[in-house]
Protein backbone atom coordinates (compact mmCIF):
# COMPACT_ATOMS: atom_id res chain seq x y z
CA UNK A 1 6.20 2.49 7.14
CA UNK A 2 6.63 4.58 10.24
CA UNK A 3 3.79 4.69 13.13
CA UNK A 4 3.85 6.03 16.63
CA UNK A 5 1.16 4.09 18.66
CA UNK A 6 0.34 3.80 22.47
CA UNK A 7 -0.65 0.88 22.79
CA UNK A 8 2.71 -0.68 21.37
CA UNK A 9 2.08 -4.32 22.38
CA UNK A 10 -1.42 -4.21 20.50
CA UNK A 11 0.04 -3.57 17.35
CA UNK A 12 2.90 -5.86 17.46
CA UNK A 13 0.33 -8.52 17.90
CA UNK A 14 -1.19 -7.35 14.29
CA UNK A 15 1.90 -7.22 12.93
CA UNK A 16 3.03 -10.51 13.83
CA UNK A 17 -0.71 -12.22 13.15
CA UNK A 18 -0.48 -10.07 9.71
CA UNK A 19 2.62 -11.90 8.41
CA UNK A 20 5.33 -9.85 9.34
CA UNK A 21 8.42 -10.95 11.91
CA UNK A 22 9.81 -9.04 14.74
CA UNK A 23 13.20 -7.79 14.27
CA UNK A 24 15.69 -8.67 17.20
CA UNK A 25 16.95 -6.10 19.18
CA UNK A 26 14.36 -3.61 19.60
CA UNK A 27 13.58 -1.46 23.02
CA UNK A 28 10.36 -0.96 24.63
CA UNK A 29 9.96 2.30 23.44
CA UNK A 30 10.96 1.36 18.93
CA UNK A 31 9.79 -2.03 17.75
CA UNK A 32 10.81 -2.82 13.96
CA UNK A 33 9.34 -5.58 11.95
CA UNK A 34 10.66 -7.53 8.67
CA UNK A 35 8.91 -9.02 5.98
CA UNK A 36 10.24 -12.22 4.60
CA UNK A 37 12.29 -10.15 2.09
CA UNK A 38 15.60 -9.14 1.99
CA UNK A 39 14.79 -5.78 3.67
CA UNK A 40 16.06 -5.11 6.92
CA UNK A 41 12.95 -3.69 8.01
CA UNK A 42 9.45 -2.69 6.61
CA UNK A 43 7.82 -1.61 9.75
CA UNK A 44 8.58 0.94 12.20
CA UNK A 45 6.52 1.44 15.97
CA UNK A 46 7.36 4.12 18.28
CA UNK A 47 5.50 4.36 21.69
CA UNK A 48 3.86 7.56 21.55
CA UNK A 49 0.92 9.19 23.96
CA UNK A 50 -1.24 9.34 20.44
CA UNK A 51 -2.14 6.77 17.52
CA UNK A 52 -0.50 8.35 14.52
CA UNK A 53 0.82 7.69 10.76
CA UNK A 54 4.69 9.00 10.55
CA UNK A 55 5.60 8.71 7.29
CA UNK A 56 7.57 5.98 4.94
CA UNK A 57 10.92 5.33 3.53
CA UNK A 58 12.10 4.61 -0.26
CA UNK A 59 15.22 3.26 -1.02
CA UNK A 60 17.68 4.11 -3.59
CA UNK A 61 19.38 2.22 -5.83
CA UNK A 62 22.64 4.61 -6.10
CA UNK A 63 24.34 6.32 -3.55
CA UNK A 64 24.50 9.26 -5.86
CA UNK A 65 20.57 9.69 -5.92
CA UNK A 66 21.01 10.75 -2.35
CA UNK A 67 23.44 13.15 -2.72
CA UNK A 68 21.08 14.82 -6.18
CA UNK A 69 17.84 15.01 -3.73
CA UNK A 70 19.83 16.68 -0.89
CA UNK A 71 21.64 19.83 -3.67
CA UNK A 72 17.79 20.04 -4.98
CA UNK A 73 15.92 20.35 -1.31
CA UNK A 74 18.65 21.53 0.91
CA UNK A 75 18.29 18.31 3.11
CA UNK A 76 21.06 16.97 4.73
CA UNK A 77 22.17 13.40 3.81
CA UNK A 78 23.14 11.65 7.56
CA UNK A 79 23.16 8.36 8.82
CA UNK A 80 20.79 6.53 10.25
CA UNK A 81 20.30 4.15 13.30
CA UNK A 82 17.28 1.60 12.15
CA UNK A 83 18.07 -1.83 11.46
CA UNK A 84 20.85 -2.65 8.55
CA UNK A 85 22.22 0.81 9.11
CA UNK A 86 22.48 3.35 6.13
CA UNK A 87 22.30 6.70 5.60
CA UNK A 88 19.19 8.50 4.16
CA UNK A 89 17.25 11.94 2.99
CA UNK A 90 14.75 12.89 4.82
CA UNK A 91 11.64 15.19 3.35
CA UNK A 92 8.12 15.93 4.18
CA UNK A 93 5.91 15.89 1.67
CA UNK A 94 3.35 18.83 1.41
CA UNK A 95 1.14 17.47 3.57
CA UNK A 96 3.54 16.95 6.03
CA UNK A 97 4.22 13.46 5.44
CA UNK A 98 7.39 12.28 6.46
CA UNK A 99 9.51 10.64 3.12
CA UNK A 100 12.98 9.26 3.61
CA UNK A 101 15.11 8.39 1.04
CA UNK A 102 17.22 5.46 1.96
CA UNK A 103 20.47 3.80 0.63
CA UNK A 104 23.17 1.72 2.04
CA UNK A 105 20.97 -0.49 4.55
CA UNK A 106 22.25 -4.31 4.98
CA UNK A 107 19.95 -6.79 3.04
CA UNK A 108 19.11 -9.94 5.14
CA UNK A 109 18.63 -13.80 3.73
CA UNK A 110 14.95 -14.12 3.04
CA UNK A 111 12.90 -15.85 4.98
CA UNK A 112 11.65 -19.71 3.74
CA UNK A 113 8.51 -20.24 2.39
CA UNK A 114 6.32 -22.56 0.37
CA UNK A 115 6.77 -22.64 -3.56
CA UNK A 116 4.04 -20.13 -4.96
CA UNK A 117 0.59 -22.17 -6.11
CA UNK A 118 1.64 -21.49 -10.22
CA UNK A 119 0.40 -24.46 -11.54
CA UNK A 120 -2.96 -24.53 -11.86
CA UNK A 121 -5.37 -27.00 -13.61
CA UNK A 122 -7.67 -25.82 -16.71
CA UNK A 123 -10.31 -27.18 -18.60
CA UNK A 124 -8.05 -27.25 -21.22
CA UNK A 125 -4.73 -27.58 -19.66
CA UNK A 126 -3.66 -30.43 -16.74
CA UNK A 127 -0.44 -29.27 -15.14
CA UNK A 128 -1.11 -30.54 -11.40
CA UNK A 129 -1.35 -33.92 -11.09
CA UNK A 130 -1.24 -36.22 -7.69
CA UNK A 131 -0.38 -32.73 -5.89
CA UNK A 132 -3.52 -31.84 -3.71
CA UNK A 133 -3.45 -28.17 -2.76
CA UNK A 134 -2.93 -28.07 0.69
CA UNK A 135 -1.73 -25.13 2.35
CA UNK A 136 -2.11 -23.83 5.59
CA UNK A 137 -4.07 -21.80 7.66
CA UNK A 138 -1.30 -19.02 8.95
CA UNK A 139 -0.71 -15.94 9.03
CA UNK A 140 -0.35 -14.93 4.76
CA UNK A 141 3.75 -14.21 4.90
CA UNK A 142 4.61 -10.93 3.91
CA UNK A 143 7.38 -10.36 1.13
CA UNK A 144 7.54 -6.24 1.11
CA UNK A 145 5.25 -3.11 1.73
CA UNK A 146 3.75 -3.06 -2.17
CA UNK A 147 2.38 0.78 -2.19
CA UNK A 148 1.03 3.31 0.12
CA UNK A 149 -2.32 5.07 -0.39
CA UNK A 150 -2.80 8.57 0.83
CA UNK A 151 -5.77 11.24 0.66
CA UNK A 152 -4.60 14.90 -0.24
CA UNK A 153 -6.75 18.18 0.11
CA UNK A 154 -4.60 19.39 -2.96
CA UNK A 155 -4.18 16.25 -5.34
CA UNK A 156 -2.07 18.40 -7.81
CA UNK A 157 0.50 19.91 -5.73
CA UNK A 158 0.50 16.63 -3.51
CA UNK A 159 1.23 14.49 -6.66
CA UNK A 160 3.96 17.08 -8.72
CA UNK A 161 5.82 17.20 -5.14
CA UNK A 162 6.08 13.28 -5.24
CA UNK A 163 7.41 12.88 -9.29
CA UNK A 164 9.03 16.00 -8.92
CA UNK A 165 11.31 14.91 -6.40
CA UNK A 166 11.42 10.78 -7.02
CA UNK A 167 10.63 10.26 -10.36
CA UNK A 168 6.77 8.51 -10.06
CA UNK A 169 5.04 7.87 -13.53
CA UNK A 170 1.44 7.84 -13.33
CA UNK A 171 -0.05 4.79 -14.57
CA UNK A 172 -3.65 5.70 -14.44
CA UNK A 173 -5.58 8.16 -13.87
CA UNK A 174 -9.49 8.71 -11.96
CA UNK A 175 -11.23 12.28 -13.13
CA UNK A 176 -14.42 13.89 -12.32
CA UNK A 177 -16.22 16.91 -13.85
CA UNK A 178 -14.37 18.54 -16.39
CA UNK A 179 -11.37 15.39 -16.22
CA UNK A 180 -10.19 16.94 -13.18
CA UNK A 181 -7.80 14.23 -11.54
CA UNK A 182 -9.05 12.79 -8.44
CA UNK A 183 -7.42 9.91 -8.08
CA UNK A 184 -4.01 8.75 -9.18
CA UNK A 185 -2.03 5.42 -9.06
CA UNK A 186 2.20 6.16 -9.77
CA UNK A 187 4.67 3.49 -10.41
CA UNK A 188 8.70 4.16 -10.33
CA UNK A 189 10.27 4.92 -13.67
CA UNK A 190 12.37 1.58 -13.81
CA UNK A 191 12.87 2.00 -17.74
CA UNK A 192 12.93 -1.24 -19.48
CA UNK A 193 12.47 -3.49 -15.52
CA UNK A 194 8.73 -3.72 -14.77
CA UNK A 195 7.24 -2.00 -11.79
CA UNK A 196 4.58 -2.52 -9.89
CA UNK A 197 1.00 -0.86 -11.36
CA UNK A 198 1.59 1.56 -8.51
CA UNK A 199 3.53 2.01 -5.07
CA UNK A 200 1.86 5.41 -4.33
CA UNK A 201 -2.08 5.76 -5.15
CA UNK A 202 -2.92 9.51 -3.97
CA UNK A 203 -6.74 10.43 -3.61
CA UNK A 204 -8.52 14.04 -3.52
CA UNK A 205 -10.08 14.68 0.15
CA UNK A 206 -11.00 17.01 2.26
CA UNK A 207 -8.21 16.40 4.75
CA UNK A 208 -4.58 14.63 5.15
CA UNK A 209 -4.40 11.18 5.55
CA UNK A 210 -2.91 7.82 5.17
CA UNK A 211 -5.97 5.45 3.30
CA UNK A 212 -4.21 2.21 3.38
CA UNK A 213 -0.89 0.24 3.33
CA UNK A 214 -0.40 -2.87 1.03
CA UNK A 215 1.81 -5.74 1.58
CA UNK A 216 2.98 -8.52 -0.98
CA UNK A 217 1.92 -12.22 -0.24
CA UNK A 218 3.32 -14.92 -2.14
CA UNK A 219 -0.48 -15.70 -4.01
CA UNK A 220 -4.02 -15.91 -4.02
CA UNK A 221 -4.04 -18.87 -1.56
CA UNK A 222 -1.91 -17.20 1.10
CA UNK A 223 -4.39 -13.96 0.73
CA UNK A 224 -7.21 -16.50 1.87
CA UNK A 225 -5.24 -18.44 4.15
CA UNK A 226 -4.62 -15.20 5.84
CA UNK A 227 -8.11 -14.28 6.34
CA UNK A 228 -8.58 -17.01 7.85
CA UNK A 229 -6.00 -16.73 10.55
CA UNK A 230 -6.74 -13.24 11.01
CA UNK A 231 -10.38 -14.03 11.41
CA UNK A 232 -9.39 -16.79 14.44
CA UNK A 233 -7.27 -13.67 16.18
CA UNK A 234 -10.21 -11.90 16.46
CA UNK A 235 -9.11 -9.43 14.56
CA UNK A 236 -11.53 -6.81 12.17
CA UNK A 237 -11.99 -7.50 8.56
CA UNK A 238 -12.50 -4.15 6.43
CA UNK A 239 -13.12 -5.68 2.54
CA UNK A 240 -12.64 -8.44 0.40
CA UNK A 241 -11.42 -10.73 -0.75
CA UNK A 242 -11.68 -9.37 -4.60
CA UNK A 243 -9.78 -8.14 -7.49
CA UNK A 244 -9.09 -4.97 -8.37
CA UNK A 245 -9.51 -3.27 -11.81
CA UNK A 246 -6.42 -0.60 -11.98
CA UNK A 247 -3.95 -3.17 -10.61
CA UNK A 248 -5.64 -6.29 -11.15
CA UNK A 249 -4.36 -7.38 -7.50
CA UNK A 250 -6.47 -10.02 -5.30
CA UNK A 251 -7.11 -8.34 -2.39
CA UNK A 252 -8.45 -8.32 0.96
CA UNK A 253 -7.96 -5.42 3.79
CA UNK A 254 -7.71 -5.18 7.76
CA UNK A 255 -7.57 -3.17 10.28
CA UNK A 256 -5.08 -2.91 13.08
CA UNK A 257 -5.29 -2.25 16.91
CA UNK A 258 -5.37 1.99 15.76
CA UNK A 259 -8.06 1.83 13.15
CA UNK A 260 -5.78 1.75 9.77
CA UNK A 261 -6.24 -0.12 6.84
CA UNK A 262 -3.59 -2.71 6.23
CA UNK A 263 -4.02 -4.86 2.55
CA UNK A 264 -2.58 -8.55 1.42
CA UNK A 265 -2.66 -8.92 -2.06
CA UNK A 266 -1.37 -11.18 -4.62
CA UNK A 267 -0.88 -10.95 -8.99
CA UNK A 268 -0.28 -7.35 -9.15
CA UNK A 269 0.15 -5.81 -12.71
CA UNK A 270 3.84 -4.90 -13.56
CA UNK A 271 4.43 -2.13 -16.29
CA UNK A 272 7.59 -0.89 -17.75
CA UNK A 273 8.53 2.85 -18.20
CA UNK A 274 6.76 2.46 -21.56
CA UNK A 275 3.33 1.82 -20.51
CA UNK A 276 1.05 4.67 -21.22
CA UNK A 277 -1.11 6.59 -18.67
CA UNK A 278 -4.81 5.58 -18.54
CA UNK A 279 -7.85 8.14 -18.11
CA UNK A 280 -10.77 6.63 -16.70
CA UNK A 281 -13.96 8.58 -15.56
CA UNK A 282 -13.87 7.84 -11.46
CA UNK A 283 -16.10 5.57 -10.82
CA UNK A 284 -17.01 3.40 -7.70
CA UNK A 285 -17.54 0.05 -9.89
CA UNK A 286 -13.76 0.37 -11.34
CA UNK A 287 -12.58 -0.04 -7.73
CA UNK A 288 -12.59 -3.73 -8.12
CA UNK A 289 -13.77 -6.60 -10.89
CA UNK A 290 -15.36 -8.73 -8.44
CA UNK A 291 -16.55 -9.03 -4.36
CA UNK A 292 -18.23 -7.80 -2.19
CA UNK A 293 -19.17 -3.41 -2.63
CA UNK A 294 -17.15 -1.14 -0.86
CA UNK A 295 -17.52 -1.04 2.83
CA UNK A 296 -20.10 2.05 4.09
CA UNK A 297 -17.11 3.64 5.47
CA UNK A 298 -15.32 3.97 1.86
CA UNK A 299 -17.94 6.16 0.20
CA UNK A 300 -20.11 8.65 1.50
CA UNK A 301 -23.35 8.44 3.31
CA UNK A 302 -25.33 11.13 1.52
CA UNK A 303 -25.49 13.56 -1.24
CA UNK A 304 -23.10 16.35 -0.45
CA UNK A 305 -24.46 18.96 0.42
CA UNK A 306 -25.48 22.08 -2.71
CA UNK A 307 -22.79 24.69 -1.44
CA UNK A 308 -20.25 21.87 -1.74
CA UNK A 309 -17.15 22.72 -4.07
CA UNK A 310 -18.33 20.99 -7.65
CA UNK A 311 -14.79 18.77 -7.34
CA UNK A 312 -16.34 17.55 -3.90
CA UNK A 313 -19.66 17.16 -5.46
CA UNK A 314 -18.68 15.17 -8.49
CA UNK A 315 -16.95 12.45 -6.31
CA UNK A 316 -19.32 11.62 -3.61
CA UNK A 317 -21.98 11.76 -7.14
CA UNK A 318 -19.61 9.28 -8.70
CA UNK A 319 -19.17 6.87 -5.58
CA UNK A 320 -22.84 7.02 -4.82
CA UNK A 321 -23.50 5.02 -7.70
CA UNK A 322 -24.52 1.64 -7.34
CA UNK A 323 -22.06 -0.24 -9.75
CA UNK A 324 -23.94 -3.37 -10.14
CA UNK A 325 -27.59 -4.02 -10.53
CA UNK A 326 -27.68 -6.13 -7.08
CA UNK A 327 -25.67 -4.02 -5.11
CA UNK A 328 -27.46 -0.89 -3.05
């Protein structure tokens, strides 16, 4: 993930309280950050005179794929200077999105971390015994950027330019009116090797922009072992902790020093290439299984308006719906 940012120092603070590490080596002016992955980098800052959302990289598993995406888009494939080196594709989505395809860059040793909390005891099952659960409050460590989420005036062109050019299955699928798609979560086509539920999420709306980024943690623990650092940083908490319904993922989302949503999560879904798309009608309650509504901010604050487009008017209708009987 790629941001340009003035105040540079601000953000590096969230990064670092956030769970990620700096990476030596960087200048005043381009700050990168590592998760406690193999990846060489998962975060990009540039000092800039304005707050804004660059763009994100991908990386490829064969040198070859590189060479295929630059014959079909005319895009030269050239080195490039981040950390672990490499040499990439660089394309801009249709919304002008920056989208780099990456291959070649160094892999570091993974960080060290506590075992994951996988034994856990049941009514029904003991598997934890004379091993109190103990962990710390600290910053929840993050393993890898999980998906980005982005809001497109044109969902349809947005999401064919995006499997068009690197492969994305949808896994489900959010409609309105006349099952117009609204809302879309896309894995990678890994054949027979599970992906991730999704690690692009695209949403209809009335301008470009980036919704959220979500980061790996190693389980539901470290999600609320993060909040609670992040809470003692002063920092501002945006929703959660919950569990989502397309995904199943704990969650529970931030925001940094510029205003943008960053997400831990933990248990994900995984689906192979054979997984079938879902349909669902788009609907506020299927946003998550369980916690607290979505904040004011994520749904609209009226009725829209009658000379609204119908596609407009059937989502604010749909996330103006209460989903439970206590909620507002």
């Amino acid at each position: 993930m790629s941001f340009e940012r003035r105040d540079i120092d601000a953000m590096a603070r969230f990064l670092e309280d956030f769970g990620f590490v700096p990476v030596a080596g960087g200048s005043g002016g381009q700050r990168h950050f590592r998760g406690y992955g193999p990846q060489p980098y998962c975060v990009e800052l540039i000092a800039s005179e304005r707050d804004a959302f660059v763009g994100f990289g991908l990386a490829a598993r064969d040198r070859a794929d590189l060479d295929r995406l630059s014959a079909a888009t005319q895009s030269p494939v050239e080195a490039t200077n981040a950390p672990g080196g490499g040499e990439r594709v660089r394309l801009f989505d249709p919304e002008g999105v920056r989208v780099d395809l990456l291959w070649g860059a160094a892999s570091l040793e993974p960080l060290p971390v506590r075992e994951p909390l996988t034994e856990v005891n049941s009514p029904v099952a003991s598997r934890r015994i004379d091993r109190p659960v103990r962990t710390p409050t600290a910053p929840a460590p993050v393993f890898r950027i999980g998906h980005v989420v982005l809001q497109t005036p044109d969902f349809e062109r947005t999401a064919t330019w995006y499997r068009r050019h690197f492969g994305y299955l949808p896994t489900d699928v959010a409609t309105v009116g006349e099952d117009a798609p609204v809302l879309g979560f896309f894995r990678f086509d890994r054949g027979a090797e599970p992906a991730d539920h999704h690690s692009l999420a695209l949403l209809a709306g009335p301008e470009s922009r980036l919704l959220h980024i979500s980061t790996e943690t190693i389980d539901v623990d470290a999600v609320g072992q993060g909040q609670q650092y992040l809470r003692g940083r002063g920092w501002n908490h945006y929703w959660g902790i919950g569990r989502h319904v397309l995904g199943s993922q704990v969650f529970d989302y931030w925001k940094d020093s510029a205003g943008d949503e960053w997400e831990h999560y933990a248990d994900g879904d995984l689906m192979t290439a054979d997984y079938p798309t879902g349909f669902h009608p788009l609907s506020r309650g299927d946003l998550w299984s369980w916690g607290d509504d979505l904040p004011d901010s994520m749904r609209p604050p009226a009725p829209a308006p009658a000379d609204a487009p119908p596609l407009v008017r059937n989502i604010v209708d749909a996330l103006l719906v209460p989903p439970r009987p206590w909620l507002r």
